[in-house]
N, C-alpha and C. Protein backbone atom coordinates (compact mmCIF):
# COMPACT_ATOMS: atom_id res chain seq x y z
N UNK A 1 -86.19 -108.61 -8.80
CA UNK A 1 -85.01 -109.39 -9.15
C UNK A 1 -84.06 -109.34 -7.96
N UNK A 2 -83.99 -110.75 -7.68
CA UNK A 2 -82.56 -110.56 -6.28
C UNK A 2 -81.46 -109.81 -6.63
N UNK A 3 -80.70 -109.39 -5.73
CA UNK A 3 -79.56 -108.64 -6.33
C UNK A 3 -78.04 -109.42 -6.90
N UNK A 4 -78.06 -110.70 -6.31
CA UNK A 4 -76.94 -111.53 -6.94
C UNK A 4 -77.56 -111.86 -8.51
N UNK A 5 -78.77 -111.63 -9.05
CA UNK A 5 -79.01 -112.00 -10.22
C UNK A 5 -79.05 -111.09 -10.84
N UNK A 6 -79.00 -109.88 -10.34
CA UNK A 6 -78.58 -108.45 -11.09
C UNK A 6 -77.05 -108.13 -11.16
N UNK A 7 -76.34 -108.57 -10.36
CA UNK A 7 -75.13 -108.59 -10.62
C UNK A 7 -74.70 -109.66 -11.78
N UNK A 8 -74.84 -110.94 -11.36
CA UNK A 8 -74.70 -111.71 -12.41
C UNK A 8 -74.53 -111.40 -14.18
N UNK A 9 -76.26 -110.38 -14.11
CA UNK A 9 -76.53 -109.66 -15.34
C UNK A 9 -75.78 -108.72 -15.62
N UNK A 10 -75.52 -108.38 -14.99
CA UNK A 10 -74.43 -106.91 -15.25
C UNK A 10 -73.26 -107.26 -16.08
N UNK A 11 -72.58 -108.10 -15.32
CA UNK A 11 -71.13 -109.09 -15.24
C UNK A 11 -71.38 -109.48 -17.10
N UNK A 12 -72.39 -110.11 -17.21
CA UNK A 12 -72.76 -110.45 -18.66
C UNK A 12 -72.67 -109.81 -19.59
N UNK A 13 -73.21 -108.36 -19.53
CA UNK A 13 -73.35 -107.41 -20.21
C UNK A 13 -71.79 -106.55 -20.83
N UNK A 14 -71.60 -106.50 -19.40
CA UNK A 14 -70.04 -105.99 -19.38
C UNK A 14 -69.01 -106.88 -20.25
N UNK A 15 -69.07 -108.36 -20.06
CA UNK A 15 -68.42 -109.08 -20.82
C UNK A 15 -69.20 -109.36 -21.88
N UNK A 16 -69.94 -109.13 -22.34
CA UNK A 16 -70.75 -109.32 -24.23
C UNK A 16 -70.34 -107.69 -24.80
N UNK A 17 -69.91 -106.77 -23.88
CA UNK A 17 -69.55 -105.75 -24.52
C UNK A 17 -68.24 -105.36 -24.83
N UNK A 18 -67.23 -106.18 -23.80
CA UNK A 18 -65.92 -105.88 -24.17
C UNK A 18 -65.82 -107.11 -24.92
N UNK A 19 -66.13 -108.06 -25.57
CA UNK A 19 -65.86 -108.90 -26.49
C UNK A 19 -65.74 -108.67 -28.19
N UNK A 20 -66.94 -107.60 -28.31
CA UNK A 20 -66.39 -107.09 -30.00
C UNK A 20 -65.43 -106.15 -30.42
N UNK A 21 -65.52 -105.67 -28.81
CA UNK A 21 -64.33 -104.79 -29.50
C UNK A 21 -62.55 -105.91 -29.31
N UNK A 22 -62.40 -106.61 -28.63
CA UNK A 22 -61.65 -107.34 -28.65
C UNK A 22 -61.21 -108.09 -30.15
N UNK A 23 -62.23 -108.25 -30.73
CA UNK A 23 -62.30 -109.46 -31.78
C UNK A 23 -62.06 -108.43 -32.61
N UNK A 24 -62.59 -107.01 -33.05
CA UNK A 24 -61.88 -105.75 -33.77
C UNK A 24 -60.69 -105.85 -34.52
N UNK A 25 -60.31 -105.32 -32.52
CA UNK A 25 -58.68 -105.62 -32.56
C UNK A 25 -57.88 -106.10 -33.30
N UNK A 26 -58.42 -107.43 -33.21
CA UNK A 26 -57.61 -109.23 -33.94
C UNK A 26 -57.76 -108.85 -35.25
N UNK A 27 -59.08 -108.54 -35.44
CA UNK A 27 -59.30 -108.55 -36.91
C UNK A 27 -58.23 -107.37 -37.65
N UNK A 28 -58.65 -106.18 -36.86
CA UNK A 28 -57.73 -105.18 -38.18
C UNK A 28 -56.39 -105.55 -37.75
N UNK A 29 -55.61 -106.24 -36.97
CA UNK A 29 -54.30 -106.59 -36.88
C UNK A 29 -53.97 -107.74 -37.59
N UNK A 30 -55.20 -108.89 -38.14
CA UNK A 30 -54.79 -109.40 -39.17
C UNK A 30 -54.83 -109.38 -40.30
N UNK A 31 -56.24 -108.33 -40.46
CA UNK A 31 -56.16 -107.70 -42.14
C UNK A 31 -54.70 -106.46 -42.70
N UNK A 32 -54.64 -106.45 -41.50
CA UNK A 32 -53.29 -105.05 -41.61
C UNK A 32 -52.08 -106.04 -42.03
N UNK A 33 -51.70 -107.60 -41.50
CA UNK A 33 -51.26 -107.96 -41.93
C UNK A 33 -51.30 -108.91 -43.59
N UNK A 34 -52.31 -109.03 -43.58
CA UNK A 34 -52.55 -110.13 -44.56
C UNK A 34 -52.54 -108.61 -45.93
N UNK A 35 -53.05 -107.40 -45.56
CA UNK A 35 -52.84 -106.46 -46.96
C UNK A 35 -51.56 -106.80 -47.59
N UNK A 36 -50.34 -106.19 -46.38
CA UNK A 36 -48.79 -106.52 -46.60
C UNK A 36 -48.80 -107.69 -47.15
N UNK A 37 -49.13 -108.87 -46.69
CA UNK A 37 -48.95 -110.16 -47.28
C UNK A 37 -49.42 -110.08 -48.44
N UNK A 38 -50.20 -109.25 -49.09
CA UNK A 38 -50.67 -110.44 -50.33
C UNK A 38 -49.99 -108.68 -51.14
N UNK A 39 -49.61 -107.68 -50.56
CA UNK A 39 -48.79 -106.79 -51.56
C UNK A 39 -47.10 -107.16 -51.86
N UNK A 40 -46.41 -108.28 -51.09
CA UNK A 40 -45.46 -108.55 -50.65
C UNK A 40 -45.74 -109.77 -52.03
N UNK A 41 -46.89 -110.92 -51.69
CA UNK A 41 -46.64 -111.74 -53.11
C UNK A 41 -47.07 -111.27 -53.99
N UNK A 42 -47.56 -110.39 -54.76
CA UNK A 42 -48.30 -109.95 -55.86
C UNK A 42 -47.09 -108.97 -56.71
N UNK A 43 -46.45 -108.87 -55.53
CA UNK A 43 -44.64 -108.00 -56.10
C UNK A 43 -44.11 -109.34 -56.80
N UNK A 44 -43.52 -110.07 -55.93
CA UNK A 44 -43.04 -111.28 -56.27
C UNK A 44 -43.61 -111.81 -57.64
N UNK A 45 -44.64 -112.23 -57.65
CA UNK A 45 -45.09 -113.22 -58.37
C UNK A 45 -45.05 -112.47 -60.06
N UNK A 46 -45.16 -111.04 -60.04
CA UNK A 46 -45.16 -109.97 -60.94
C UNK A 46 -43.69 -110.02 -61.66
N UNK A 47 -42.38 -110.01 -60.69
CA UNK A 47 -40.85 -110.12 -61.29
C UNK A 47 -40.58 -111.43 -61.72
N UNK A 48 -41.49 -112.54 -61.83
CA UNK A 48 -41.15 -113.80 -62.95
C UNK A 48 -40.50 -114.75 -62.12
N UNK A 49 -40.20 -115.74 -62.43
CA UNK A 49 -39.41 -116.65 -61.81
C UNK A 49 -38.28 -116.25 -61.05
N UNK A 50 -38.15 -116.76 -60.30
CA UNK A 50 -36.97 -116.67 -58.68
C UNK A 50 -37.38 -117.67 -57.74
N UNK A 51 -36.17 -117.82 -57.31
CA UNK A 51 -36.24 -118.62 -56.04
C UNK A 51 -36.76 -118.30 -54.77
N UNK A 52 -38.13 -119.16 -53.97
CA UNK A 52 -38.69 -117.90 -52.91
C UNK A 52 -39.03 -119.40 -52.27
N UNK A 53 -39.17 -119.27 -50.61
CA UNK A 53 -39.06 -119.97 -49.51
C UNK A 53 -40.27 -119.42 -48.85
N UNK A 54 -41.30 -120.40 -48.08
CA UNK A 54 -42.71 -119.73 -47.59
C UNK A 54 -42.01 -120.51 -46.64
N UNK A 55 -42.96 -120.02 -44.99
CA UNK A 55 -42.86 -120.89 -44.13
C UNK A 55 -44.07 -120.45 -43.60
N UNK A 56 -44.48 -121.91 -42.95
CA UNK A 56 -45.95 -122.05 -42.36
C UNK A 56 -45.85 -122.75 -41.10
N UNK A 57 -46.69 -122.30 -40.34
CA UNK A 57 -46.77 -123.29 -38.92
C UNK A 57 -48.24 -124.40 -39.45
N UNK A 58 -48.55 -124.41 -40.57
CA UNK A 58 -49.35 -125.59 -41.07
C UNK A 58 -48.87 -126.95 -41.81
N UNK A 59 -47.65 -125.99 -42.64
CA UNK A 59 -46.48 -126.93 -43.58
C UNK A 59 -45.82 -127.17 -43.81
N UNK A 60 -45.10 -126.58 -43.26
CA UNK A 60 -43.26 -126.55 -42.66
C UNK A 60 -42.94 -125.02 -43.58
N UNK A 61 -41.55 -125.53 -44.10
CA UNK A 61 -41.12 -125.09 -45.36
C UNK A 61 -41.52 -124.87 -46.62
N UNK A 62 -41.83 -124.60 -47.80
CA UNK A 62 -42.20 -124.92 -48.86
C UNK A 62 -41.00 -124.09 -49.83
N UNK A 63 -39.98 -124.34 -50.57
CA UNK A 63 -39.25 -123.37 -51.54
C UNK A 63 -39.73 -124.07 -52.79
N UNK A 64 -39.71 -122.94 -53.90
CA UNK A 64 -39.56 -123.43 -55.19
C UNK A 64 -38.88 -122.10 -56.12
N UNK A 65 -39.44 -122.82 -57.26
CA UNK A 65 -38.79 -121.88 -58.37
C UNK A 65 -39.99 -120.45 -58.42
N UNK A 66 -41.53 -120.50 -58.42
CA UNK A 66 -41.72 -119.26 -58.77
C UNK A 66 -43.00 -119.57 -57.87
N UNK A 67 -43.88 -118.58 -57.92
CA UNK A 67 -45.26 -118.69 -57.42
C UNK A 67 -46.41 -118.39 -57.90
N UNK A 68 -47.39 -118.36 -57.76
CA UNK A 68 -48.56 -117.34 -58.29
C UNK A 68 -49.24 -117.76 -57.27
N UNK A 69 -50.07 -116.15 -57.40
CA UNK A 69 -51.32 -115.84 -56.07
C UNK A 69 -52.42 -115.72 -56.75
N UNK A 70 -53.77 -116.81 -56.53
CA UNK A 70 -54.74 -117.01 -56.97
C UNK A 70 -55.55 -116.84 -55.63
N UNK A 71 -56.73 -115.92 -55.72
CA UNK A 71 -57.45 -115.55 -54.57
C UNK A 71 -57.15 -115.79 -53.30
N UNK A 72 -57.52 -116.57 -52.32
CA UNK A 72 -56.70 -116.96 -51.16
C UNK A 72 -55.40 -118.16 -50.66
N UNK A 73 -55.22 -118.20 -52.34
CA UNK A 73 -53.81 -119.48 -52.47
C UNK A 73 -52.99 -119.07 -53.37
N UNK A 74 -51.86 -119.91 -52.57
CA UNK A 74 -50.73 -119.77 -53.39
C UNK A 74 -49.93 -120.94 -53.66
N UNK A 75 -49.91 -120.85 -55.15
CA UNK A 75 -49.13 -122.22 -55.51
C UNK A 75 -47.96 -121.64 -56.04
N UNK A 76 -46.90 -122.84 -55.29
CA UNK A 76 -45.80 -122.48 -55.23
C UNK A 76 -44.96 -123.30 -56.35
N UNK A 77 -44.18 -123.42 -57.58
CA UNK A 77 -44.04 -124.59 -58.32
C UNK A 77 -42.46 -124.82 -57.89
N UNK A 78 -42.58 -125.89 -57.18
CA UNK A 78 -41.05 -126.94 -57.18
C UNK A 78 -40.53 -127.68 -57.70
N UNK A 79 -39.26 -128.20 -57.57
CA UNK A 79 -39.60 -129.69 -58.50
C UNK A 79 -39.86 -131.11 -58.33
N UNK A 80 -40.87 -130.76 -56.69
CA UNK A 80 -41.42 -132.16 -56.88
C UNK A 80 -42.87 -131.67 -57.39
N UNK A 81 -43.39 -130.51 -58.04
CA UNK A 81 -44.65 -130.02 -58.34
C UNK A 81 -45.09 -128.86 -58.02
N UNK A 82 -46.36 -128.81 -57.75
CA UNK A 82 -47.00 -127.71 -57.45
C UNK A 82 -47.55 -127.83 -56.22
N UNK A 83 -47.37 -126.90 -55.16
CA UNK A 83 -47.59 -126.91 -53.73
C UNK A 83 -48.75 -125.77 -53.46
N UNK A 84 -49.80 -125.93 -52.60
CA UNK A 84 -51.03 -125.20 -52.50
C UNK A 84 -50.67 -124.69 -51.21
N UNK A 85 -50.75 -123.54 -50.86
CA UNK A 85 -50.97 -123.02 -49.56
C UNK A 85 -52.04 -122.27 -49.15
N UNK A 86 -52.58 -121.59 -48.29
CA UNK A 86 -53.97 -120.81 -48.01
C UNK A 86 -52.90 -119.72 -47.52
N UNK A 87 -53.23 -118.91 -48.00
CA UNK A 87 -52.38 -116.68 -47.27
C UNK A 87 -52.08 -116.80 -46.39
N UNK A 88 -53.52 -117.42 -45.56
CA UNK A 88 -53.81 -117.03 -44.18
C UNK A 88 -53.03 -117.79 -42.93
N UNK A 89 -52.04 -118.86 -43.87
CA UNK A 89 -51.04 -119.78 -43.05
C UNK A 89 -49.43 -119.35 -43.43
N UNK A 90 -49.52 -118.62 -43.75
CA UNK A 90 -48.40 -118.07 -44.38
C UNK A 90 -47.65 -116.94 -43.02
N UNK A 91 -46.43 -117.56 -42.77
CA UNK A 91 -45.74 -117.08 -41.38
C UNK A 91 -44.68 -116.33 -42.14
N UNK A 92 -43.71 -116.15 -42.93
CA UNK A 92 -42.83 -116.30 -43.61
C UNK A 92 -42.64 -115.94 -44.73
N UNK A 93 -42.19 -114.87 -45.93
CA UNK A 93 -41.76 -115.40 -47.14
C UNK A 93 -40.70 -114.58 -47.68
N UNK A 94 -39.53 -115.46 -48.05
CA UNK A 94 -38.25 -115.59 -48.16
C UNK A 94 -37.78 -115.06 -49.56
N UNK A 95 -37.23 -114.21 -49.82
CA UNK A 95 -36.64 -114.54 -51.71
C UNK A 95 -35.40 -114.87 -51.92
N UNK A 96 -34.61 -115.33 -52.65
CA UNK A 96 -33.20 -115.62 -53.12
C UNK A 96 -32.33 -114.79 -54.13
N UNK A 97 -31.66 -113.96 -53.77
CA UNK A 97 -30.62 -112.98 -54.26
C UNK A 97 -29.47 -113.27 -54.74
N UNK A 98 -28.60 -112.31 -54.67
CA UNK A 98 -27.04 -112.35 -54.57
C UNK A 98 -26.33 -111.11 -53.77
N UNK A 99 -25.36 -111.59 -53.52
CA UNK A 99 -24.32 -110.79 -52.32
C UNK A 99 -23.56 -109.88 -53.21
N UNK A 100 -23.97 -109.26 -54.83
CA UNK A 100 -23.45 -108.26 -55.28
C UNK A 100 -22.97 -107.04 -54.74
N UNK A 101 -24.35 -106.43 -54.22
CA UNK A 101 -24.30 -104.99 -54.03
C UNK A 101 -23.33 -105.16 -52.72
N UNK A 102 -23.46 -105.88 -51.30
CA UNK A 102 -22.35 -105.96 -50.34
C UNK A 102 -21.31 -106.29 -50.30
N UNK A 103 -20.83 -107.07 -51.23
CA UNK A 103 -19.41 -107.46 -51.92
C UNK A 103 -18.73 -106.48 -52.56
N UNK A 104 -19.66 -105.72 -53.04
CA UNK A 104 -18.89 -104.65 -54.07
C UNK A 104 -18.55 -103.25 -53.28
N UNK A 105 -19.67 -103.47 -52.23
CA UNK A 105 -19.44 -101.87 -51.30
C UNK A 105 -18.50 -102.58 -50.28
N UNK A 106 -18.02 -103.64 -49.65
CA UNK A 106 -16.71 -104.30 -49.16
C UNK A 106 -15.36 -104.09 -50.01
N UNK A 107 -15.29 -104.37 -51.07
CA UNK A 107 -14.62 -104.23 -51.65
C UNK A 107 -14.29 -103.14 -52.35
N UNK A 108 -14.89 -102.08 -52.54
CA UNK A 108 -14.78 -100.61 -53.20
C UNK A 108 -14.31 -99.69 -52.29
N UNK A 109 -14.71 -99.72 -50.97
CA UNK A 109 -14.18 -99.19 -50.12
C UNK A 109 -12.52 -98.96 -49.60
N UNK A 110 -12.37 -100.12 -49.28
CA UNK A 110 -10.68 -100.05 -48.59
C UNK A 110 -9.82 -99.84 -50.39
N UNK A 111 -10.45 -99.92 -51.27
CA UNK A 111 -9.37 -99.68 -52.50
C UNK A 111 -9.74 -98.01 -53.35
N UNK A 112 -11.27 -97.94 -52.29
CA UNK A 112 -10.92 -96.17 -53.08
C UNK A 112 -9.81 -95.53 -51.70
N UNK A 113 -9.98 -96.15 -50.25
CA UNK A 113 -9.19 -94.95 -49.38
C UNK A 113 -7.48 -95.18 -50.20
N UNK A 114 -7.30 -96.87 -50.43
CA UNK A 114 -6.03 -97.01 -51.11
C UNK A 114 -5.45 -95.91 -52.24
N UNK A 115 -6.38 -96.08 -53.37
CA UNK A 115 -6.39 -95.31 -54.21
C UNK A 115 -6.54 -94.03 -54.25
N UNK A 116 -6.91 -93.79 -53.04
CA UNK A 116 -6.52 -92.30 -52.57
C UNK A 116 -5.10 -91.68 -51.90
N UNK A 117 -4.84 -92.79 -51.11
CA UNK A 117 -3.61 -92.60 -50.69
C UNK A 117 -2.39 -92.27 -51.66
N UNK A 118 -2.61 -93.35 -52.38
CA UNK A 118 -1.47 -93.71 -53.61
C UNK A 118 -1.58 -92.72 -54.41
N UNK A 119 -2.49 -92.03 -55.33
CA UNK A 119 -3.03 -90.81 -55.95
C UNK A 119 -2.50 -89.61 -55.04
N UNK A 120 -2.46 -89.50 -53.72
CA UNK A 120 -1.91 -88.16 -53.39
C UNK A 120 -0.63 -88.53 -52.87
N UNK A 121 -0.01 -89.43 -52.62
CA UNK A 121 1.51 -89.45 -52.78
C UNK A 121 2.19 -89.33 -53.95
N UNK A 122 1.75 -89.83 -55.03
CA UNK A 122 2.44 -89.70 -56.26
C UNK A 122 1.80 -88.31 -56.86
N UNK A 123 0.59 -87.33 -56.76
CA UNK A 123 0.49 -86.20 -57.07
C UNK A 123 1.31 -85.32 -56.41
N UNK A 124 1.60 -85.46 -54.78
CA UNK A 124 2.62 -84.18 -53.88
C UNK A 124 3.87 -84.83 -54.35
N UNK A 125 4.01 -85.75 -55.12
CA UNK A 125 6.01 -85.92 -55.08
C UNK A 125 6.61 -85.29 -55.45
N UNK A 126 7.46 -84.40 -54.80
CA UNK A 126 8.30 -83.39 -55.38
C UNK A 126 9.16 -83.56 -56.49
N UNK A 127 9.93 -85.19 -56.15
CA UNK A 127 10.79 -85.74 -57.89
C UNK A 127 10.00 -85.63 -58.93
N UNK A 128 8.53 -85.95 -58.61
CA UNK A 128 8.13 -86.14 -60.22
C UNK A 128 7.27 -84.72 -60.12
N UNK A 129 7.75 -83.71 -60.04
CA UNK A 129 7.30 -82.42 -60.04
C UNK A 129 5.38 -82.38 -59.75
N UNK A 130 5.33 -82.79 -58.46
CA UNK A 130 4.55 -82.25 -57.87
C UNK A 130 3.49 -81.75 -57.13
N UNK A 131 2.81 -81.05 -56.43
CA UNK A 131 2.46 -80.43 -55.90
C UNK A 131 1.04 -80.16 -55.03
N UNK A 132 0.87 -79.88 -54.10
CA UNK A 132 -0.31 -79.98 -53.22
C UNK A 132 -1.96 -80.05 -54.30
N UNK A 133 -1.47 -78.92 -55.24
CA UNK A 133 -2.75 -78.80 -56.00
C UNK A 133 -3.49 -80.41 -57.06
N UNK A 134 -2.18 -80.84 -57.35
CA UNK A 134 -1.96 -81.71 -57.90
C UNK A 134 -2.08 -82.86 -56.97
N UNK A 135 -1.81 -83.19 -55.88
CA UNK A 135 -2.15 -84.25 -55.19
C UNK A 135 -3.83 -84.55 -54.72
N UNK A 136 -4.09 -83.44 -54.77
CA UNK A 136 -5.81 -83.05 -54.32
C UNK A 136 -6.33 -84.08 -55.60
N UNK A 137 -6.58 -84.06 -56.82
CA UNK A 137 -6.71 -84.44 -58.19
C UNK A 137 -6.44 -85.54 -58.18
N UNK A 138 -4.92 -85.76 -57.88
CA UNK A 138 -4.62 -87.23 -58.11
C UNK A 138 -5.30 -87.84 -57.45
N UNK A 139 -5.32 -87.28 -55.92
CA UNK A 139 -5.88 -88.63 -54.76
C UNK A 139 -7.11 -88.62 -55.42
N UNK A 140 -7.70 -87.82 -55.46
CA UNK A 140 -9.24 -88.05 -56.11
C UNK A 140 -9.45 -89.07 -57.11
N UNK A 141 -8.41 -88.87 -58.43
CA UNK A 141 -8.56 -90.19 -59.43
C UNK A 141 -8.38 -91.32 -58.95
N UNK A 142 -7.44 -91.60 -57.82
CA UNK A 142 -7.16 -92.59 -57.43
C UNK A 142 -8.07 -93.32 -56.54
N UNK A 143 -8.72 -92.53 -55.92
CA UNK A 143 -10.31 -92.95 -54.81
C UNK A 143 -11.27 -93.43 -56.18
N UNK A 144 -11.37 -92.73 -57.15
CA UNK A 144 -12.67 -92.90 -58.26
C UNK A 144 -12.23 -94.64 -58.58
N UNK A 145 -10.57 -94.03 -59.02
CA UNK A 145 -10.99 -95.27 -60.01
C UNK A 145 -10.62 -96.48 -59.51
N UNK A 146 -10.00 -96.52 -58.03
CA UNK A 146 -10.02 -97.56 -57.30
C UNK A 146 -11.03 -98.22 -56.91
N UNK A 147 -11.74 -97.20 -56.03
CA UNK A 147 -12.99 -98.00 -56.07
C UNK A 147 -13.81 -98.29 -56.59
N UNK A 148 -13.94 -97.87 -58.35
CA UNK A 148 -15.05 -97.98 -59.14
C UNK A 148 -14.15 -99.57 -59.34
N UNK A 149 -13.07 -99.45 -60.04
CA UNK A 149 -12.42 -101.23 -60.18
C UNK A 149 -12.63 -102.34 -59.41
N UNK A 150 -12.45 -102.00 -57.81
CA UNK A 150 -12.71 -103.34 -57.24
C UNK A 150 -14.22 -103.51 -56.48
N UNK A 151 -14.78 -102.34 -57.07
CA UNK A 151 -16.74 -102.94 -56.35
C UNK A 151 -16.74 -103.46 -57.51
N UNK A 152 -16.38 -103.29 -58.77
CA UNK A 152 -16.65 -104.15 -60.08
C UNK A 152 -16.70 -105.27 -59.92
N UNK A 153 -15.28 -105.90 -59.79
CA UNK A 153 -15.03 -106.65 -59.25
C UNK A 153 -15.37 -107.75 -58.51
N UNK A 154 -15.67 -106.89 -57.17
CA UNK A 154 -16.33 -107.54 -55.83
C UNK A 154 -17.56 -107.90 -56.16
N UNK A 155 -18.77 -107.25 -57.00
CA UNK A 155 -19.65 -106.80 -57.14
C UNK A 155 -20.14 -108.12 -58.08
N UNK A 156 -18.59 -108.87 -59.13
CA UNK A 156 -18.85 -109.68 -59.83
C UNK A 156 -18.74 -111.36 -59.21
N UNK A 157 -18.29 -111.02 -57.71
CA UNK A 157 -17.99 -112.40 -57.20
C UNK A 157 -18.94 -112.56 -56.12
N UNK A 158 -19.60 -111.48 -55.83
CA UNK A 158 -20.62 -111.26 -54.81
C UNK A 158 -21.87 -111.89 -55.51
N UNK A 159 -21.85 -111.84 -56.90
CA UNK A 159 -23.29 -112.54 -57.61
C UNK A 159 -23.06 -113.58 -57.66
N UNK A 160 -22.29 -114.56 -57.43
CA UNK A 160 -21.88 -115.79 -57.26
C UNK A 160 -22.59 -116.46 -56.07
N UNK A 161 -22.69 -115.43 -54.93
CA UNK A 161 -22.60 -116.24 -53.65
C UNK A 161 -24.45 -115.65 -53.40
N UNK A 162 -25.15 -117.03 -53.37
CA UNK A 162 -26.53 -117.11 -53.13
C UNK A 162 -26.78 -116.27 -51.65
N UNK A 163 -27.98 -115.22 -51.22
CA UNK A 163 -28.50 -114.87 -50.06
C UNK A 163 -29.81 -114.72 -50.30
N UNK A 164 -30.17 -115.49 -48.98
CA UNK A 164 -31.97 -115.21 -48.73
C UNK A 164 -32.04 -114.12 -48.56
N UNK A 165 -33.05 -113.53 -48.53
CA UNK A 165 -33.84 -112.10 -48.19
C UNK A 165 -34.96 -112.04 -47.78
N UNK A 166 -35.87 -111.80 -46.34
CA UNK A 166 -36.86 -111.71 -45.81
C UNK A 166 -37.48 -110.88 -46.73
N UNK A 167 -39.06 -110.86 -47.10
CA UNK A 167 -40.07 -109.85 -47.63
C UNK A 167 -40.83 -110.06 -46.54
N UNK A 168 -41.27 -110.95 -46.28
CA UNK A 168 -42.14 -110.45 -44.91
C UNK A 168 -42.46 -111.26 -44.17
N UNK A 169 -42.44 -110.64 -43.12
CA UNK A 169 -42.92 -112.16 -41.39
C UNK A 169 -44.04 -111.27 -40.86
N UNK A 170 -45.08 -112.23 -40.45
CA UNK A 170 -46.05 -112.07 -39.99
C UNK A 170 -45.74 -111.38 -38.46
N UNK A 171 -46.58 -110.33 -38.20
CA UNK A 171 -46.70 -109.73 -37.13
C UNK A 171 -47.16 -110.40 -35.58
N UNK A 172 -46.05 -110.08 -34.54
CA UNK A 172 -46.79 -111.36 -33.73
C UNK A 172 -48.23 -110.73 -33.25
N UNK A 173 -49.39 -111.08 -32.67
CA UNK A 173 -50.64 -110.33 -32.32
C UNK A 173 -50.13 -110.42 -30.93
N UNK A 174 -50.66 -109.03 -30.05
CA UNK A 174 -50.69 -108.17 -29.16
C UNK A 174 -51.83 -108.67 -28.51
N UNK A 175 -52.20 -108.87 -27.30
CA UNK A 175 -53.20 -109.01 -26.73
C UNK A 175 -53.63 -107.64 -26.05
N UNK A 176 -54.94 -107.17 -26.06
CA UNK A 176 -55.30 -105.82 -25.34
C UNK A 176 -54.66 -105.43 -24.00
């Protein structure tokens, strides 16, 4: 065998051997993703109707009211119908909340330090008899029940105001 045709062969070998492990790679980086994906809708689809947003580089957008995951699809129901997607195009998926819990910890905050303030000025006032021990207590009631009142509150105007919520974006793939 000439030796440029033994090289040639070599060259071949070398590249038919770093090729499966390459394709490996791809693979457990997209089964690693697609597990997450289909544990991410199988949550979803389990808590009942909600508002949830897919995005695909096959189909744009897709939102509707609820979903279900049937083997490698997912139909999504809107109200222009029922929308089919394949997992495996699935870039994206979105759910629809409310701004409770951050409204209420915005708002609970600056009215428990208030209510603390106010609670240990009127516990140390010397006119209304009194005293350091007593201001400790007060400020305290006044932190509790300030801020338990306006995260209430906040907490009740924060469910008002609609927010998306990422569950999961596809991992970008890594090349070796």
């Amino acid at each position: 065998m000439p030796p440029s045709r033994f090289v040639l062969a070599v060259l071949i070998l070398i590249l038919a051997g770093s090729l499966p492990s390459y394709a490996q790679t791809e693979t457990a980086t997209a089964s690693r993703a697609d597990s997450s994906l289909y544990r991410v809708l199988t949550r979803i689809s389990e808590h009942g109707p909600r508002s949830v947003r897919l995005t695909s580089h096959a189909t744009g957008r897709v939102q509707g009211t609820s979903l279900e995951l049937r083997g490698d699809s997912i139909y999504v129901v809107s109200d222009q119908g029922v929308r089919a997607l394949l997992v495996g195009e699935v870039d994206s998926v979105w759910v629809q909340g409310t701004a409770a819990l951050l409204v209420g910890i915005l708002t609970a905050v600056p009215c428990a330090i208030f209510g603390l303030m106010v609670g240990t000025f009127i516990g140390g006032d010397p006119d209304s008899q009194g005293s350091s021990g007593k201001a400790i207590v007060e400020g305290l009631i006044g932190a509790i029940g300030g801020g338990f009142l306006c995260g209430v509150v906040g907490a009740g105007f924060g469910s008002l105001i609609p927010q998306w919520r990422l569950e999961y974006a596809r991992p970008a793939l890594t090349s070796p």
